[in-house]
C-alpha atoms as a PDB file:
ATOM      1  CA  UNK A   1      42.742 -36.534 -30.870  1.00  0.00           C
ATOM      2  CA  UNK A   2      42.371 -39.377 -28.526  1.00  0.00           C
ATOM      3  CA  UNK A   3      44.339 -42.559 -28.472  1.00  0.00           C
ATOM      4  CA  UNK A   4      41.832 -44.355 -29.760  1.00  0.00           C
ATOM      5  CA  UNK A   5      41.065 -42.621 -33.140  1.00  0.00           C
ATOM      6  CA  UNK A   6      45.024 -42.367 -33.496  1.00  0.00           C
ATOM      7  CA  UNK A   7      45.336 -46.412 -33.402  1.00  0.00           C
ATOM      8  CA  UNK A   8      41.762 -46.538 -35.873  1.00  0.00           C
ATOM      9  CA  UNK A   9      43.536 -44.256 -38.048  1.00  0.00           C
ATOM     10  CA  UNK A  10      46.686 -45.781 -38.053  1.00  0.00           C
ATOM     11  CA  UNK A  11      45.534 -49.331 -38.320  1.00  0.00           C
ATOM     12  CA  UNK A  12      42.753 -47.949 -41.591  1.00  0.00           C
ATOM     13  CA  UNK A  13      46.301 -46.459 -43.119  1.00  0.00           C
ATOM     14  CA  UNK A  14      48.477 -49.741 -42.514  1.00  0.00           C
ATOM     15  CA  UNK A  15      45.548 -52.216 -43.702  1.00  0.00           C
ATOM     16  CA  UNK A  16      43.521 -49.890 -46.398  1.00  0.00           C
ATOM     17  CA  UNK A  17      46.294 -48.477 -48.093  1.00  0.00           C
ATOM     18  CA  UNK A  18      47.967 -50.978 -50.146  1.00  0.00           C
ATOM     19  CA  UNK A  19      44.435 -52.694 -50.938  1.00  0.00           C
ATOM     20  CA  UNK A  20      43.153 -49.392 -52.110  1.00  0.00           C
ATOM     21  CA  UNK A  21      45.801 -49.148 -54.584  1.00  0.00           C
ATOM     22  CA  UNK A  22      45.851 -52.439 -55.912  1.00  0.00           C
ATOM     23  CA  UNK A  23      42.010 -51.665 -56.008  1.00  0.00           C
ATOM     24  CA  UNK A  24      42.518 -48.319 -58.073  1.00  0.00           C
ATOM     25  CA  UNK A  25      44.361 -50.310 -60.364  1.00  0.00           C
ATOM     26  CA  UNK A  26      42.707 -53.527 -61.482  1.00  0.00           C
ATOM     27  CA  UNK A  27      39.000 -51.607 -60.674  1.00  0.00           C
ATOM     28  CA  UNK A  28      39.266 -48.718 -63.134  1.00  0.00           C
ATOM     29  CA  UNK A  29      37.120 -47.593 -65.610  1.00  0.00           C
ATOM     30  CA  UNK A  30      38.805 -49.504 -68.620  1.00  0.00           C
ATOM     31  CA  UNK A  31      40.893 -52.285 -66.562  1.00  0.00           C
ATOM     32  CA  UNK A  32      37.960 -54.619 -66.082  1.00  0.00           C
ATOM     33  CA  UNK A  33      37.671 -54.249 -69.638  1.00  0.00           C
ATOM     34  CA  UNK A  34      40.207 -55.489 -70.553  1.00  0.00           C
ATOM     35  CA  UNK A  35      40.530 -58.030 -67.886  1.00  0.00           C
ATOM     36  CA  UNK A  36      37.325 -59.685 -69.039  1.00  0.00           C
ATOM     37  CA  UNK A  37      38.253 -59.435 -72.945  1.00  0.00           C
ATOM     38  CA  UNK A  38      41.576 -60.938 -72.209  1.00  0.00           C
ATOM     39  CA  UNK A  39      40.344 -63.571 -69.896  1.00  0.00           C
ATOM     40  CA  UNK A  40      39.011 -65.175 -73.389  1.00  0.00           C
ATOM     41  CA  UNK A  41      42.476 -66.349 -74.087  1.00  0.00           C
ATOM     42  CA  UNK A  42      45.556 -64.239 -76.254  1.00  0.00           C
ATOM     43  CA  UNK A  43      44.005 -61.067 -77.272  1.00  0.00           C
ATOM     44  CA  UNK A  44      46.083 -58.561 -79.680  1.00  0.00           C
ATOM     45  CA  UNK A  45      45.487 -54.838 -79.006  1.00  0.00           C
ATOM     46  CA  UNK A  46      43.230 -54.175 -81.883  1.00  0.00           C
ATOM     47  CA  UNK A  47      41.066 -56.982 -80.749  1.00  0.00           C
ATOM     48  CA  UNK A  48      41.042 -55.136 -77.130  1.00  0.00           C
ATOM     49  CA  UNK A  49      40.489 -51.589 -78.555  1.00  0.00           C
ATOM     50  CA  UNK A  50      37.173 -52.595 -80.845  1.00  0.00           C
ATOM     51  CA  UNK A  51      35.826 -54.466 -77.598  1.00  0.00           C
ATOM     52  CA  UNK A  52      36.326 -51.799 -75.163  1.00  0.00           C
ATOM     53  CA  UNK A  53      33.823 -49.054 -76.568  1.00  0.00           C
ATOM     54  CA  UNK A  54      35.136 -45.394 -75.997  1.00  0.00           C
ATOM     55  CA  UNK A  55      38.850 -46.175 -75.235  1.00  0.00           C
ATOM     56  CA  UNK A  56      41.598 -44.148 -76.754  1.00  0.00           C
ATOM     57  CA  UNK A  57      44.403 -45.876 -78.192  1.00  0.00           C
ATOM     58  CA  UNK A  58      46.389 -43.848 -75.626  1.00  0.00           C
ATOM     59  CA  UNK A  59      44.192 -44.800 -72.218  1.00  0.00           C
ATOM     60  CA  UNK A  60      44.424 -48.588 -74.000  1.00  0.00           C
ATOM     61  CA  UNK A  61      48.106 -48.462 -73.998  1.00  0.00           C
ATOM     62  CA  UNK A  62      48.747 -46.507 -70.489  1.00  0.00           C
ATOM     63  CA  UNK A  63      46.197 -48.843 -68.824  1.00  0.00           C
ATOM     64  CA  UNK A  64      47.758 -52.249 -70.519  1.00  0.00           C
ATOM     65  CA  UNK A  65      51.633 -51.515 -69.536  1.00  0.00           C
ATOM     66  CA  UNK A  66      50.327 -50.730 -65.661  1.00  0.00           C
ATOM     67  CA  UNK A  67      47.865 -54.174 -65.838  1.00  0.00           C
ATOM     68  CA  UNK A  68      51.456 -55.766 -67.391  1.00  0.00           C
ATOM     69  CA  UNK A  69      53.459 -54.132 -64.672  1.00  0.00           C
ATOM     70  CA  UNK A  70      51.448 -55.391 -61.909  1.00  0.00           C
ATOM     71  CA  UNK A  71      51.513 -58.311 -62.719  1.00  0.00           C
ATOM     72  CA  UNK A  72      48.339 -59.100 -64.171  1.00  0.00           C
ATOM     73  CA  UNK A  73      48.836 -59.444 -68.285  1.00  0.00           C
ATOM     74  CA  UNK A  74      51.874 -61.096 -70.090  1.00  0.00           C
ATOM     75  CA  UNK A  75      52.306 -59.122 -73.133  1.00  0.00           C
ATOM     76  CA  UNK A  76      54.461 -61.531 -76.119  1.00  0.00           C
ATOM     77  CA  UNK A  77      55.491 -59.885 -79.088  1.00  0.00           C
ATOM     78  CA  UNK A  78      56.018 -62.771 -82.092  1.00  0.00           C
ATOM     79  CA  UNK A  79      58.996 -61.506 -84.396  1.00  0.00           C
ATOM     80  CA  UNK A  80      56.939 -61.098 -87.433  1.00  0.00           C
ATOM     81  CA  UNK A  81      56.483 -57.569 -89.887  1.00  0.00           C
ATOM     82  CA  UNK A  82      54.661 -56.132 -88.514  1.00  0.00           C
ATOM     83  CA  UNK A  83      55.043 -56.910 -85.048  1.00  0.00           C
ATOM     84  CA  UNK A  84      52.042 -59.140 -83.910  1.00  0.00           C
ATOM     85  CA  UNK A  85      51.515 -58.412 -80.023  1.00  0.00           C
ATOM     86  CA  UNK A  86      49.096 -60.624 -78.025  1.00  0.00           C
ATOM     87  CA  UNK A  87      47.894 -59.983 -73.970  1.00  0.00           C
ATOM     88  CA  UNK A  88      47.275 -62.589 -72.026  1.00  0.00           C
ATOM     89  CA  UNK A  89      45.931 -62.784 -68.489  1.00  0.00           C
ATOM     90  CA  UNK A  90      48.595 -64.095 -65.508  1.00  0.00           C
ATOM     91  CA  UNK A  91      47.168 -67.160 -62.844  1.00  0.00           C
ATOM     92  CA  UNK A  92      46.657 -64.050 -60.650  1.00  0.00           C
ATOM     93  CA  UNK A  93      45.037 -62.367 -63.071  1.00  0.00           C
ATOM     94  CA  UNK A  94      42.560 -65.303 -64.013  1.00  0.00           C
ATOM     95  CA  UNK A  95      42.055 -65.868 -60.018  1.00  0.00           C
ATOM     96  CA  UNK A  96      40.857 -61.734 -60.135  1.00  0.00           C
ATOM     97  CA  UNK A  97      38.429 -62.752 -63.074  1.00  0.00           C
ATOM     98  CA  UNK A  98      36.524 -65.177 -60.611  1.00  0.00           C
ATOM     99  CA  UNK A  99      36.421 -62.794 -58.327  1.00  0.00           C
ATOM    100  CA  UNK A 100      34.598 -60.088 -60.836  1.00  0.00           C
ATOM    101  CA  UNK A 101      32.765 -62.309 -62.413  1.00  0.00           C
ATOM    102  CA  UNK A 102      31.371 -62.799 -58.834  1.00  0.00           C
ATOM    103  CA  UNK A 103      31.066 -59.061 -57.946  1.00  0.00           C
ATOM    104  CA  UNK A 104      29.113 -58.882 -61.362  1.00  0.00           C
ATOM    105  CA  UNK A 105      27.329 -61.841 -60.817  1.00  0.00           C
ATOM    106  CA  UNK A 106      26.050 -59.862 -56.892  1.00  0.00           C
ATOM    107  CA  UNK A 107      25.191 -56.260 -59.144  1.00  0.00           C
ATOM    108  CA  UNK A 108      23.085 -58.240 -61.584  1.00  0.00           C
ATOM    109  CA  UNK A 109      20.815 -60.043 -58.372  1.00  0.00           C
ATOM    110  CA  UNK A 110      20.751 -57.288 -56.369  1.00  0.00           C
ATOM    111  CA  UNK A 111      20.789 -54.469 -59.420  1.00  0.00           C
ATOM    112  CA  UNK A 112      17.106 -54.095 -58.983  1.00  0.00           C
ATOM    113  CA  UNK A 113      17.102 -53.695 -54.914  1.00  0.00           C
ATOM    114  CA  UNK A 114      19.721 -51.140 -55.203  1.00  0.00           C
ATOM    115  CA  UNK A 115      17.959 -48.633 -57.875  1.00  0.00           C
ATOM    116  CA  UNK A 116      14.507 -49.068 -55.218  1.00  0.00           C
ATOM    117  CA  UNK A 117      16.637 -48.365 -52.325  1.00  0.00           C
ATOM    118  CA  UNK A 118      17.996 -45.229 -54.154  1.00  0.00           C
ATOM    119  CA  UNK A 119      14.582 -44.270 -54.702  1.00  0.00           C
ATOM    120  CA  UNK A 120      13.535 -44.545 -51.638  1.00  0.00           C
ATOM    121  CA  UNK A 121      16.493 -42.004 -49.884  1.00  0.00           C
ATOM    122  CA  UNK A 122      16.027 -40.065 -52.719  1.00  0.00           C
ATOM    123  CA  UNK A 123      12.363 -39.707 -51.883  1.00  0.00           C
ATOM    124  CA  UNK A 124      13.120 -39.655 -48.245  1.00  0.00           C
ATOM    125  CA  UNK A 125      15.695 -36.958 -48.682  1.00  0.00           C
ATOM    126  CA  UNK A 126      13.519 -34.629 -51.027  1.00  0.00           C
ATOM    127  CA  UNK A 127      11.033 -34.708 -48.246  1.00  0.00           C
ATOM    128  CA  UNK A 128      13.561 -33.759 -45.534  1.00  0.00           C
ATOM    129  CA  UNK A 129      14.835 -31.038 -47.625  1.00  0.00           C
ATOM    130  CA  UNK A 130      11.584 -29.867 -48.711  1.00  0.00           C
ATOM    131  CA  UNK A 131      10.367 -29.596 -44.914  1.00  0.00           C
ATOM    132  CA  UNK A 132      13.338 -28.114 -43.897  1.00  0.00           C
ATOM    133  CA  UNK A 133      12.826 -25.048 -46.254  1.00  0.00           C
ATOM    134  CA  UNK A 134       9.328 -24.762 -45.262  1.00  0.00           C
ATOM    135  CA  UNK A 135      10.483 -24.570 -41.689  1.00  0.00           C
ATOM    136  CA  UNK A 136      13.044 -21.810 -42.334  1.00  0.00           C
ATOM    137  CA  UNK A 137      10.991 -19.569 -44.326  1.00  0.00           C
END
């Protein structure tokens, strides 16, 4: 390996790595979930689980401690029987829900050019593949 693709590599490792992990976290399949229900203000877990269509109460409760443990939801529990429990996102967390309701905001304008431009490889590939076999044969 040259020097080159040593220093790429090492530089990818040193400035991907910790973004891809805060990425894997707050871009999951249910964390933007519940990011967007609980950007609506104090949400109780119930509330969360009925918005958030297909979530076990298990995945609901794994994915809200590591969203609390980053930093991203402050979980209160009011000494009442039973217990009432309300999430609530952080100032980080809020600043994150600009930031998806921008990335959403980009899929819903460009939702349209993407599916053609997957039709088009698609097409494109098909053909390639197709010739290739005919070719071989």
């Amino acid at each position: 390996m040259s020097r080159s693709d040593t220093g790429i590599a090492e530089a990818v490792q040193v400035e991907a790595c910790p973004v891809t992990e805060v990425l894997d976290h707050v871009a999951g399949k249910w964390s933007i979930g519940i990011l967007i229900a609980a950007a609506h203000g104090p949400i109780r877990f119930t509330e969360i689980e009925r918005a958030i269509k297909g979530i076990s109460r298990r995945m609901l409760t794994l994915n809200l401690r590591r969203l609390e443990r980053d930093g991203l939801l402050v979980r209160t529990v009011y000494p009442t029987v039973p217990p009432k429990v309300e999430y609530e996102l952080t100032p980080m967390a809020r600043e994150l829900y600009t930031s998806l309701t921008g990335l959403v905001d980009w899929a819903e304008r460009h939702r349209t050019a993407i599916a053609e431009a997957r039709a088009d490889y698609d097409a494109t590939e098909s053909q390639s593949t197709g010739s290739l076999r005919g070719t071989s044969a």
